[in-house]
C-alpha atoms as a PDB file:
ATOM      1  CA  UNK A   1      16.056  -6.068  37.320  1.00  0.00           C
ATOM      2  CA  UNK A   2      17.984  -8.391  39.370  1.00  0.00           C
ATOM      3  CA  UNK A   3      15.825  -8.106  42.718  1.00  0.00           C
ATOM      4  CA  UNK A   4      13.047  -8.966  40.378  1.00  0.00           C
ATOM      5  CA  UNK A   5      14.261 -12.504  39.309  1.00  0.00           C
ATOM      6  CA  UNK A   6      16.172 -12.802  43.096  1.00  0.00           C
ATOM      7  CA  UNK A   7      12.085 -12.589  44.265  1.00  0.00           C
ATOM      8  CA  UNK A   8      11.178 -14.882  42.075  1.00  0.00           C
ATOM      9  CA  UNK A   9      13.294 -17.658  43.140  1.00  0.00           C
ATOM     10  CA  UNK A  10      12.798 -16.671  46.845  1.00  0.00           C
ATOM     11  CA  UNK A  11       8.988 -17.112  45.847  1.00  0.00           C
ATOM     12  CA  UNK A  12       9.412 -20.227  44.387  1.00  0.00           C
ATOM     13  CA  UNK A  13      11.448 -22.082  47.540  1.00  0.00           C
ATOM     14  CA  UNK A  14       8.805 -20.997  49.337  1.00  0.00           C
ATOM     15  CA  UNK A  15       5.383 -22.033  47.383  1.00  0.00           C
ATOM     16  CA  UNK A  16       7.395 -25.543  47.440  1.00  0.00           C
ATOM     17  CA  UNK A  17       8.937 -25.278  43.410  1.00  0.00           C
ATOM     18  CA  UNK A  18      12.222 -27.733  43.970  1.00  0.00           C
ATOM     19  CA  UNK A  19      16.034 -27.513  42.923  1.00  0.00           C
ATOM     20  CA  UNK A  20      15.076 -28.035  39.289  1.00  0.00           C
ATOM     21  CA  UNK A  21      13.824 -24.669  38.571  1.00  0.00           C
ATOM     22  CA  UNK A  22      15.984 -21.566  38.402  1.00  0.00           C
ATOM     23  CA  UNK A  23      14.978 -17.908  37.024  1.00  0.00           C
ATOM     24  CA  UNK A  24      17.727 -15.643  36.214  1.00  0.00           C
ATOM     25  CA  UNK A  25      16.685 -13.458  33.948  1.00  0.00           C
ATOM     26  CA  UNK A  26      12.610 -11.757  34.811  1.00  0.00           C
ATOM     27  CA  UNK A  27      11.755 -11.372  31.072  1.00  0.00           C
ATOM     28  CA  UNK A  28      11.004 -14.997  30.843  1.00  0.00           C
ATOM     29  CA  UNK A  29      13.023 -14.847  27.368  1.00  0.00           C
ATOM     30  CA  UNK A  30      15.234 -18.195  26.811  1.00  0.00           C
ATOM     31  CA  UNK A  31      18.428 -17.952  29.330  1.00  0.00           C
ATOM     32  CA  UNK A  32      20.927 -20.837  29.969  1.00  0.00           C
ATOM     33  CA  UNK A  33      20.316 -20.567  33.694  1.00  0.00           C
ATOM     34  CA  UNK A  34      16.286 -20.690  33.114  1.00  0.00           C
ATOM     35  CA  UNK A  35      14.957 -24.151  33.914  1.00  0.00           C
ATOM     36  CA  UNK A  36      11.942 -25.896  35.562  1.00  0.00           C
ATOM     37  CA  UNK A  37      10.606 -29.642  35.825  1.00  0.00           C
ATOM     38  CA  UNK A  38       7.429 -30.369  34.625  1.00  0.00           C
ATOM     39  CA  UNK A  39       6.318 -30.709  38.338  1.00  0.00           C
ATOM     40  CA  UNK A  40       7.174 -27.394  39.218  1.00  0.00           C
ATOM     41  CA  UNK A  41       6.018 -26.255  36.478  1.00  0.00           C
ATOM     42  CA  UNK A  42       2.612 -27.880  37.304  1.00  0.00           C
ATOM     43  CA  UNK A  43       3.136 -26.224  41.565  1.00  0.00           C
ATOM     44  CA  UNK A  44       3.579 -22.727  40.194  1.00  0.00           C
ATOM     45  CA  UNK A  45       0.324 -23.067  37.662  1.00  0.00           C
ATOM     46  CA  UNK A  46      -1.902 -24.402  40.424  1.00  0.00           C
ATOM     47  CA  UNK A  47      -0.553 -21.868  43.243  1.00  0.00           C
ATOM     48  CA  UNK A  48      -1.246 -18.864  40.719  1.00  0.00           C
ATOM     49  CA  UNK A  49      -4.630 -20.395  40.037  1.00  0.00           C
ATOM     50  CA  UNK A  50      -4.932 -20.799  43.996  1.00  0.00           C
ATOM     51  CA  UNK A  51      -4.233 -17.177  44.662  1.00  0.00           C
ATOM     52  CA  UNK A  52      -4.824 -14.898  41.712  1.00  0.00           C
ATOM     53  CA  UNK A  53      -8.457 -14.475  40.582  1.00  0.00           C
ATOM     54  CA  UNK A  54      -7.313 -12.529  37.475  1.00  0.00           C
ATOM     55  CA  UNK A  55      -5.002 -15.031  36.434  1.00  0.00           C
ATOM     56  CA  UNK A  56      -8.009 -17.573  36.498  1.00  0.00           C
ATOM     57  CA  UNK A  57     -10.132 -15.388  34.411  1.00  0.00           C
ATOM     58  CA  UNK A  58      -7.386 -14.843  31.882  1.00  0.00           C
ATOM     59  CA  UNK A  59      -6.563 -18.882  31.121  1.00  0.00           C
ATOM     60  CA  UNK A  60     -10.278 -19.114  31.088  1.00  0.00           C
ATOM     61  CA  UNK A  61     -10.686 -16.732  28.452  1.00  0.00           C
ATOM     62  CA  UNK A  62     -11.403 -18.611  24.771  1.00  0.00           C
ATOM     63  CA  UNK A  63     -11.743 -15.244  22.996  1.00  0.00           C
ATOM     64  CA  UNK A  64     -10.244 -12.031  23.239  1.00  0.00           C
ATOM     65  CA  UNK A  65     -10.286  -8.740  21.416  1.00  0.00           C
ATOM     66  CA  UNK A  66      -9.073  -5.303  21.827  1.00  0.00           C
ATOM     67  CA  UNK A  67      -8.491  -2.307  19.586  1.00  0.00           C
ATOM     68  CA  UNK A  68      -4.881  -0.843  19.373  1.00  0.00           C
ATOM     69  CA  UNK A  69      -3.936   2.562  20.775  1.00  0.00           C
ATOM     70  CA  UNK A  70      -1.540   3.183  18.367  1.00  0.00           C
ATOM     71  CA  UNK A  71      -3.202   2.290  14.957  1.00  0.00           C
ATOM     72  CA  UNK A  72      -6.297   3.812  14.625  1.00  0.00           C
ATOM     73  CA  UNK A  73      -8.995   0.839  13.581  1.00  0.00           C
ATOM     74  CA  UNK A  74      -7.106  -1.952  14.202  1.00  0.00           C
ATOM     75  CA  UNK A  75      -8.318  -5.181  16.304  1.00  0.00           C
ATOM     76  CA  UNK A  76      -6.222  -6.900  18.044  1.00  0.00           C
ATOM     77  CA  UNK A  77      -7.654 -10.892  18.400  1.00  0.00           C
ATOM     78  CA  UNK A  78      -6.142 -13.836  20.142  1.00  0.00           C
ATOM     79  CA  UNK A  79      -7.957 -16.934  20.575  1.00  0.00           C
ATOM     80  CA  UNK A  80      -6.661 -19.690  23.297  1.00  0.00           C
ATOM     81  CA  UNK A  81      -5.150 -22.677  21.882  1.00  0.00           C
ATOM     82  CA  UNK A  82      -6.262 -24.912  24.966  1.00  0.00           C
ATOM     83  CA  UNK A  83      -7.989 -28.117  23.173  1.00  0.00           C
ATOM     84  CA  UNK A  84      -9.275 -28.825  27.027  1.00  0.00           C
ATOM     85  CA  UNK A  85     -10.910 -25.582  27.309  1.00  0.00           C
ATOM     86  CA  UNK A  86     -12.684 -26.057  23.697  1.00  0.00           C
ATOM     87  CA  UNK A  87     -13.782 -29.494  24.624  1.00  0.00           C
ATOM     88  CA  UNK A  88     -14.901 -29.113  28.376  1.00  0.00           C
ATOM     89  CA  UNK A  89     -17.968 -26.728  26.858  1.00  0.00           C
ATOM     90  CA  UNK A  90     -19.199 -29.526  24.651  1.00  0.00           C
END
């Protein structure tokens, strides 16, 4: 697990993320030495929008349903909180 989080940090020096952001644990869980800025937070969004098509698709989404593997009959449903993504279809 600890090459993961090493890559991300080596990652985000190089997409441009500055001093203020840290991962050091890859489960994105809260950790004392996990930290961003706004800002960075803002670089990594727009370089993942930038270069993953699937990622775009995904914070797109409004609705999304799925039936469980494991309990026969049951739907899954999320629904995207994003007020700008309700309002930019009106």
């Amino acid at each position: 697990m600890k090459q993961f989080y090493v890559k991300m940090n080596e990652t985000a020096k190089h997409i441009g993320l500055g001093k203020g952001t840290n991962f050091a644990i890859s489960h994105g869980m809260h950790h004392d030495r996990n930290y961003s800025t706004a800002l960075d937070v803002a670089t990594l969004t727009w370089h993942a929008m930038k270069t993953h098509q699937m990622f775009c698709s995904v914070i797109n989404t409004k609705k999304y349903e799925c039936s469980s593997r494991i309990i026969h009959g049951h739907v899954y449903k999320w629904e995207n909180t994003n007020l700008m993504l309700w309002e930019s279809s009106k």
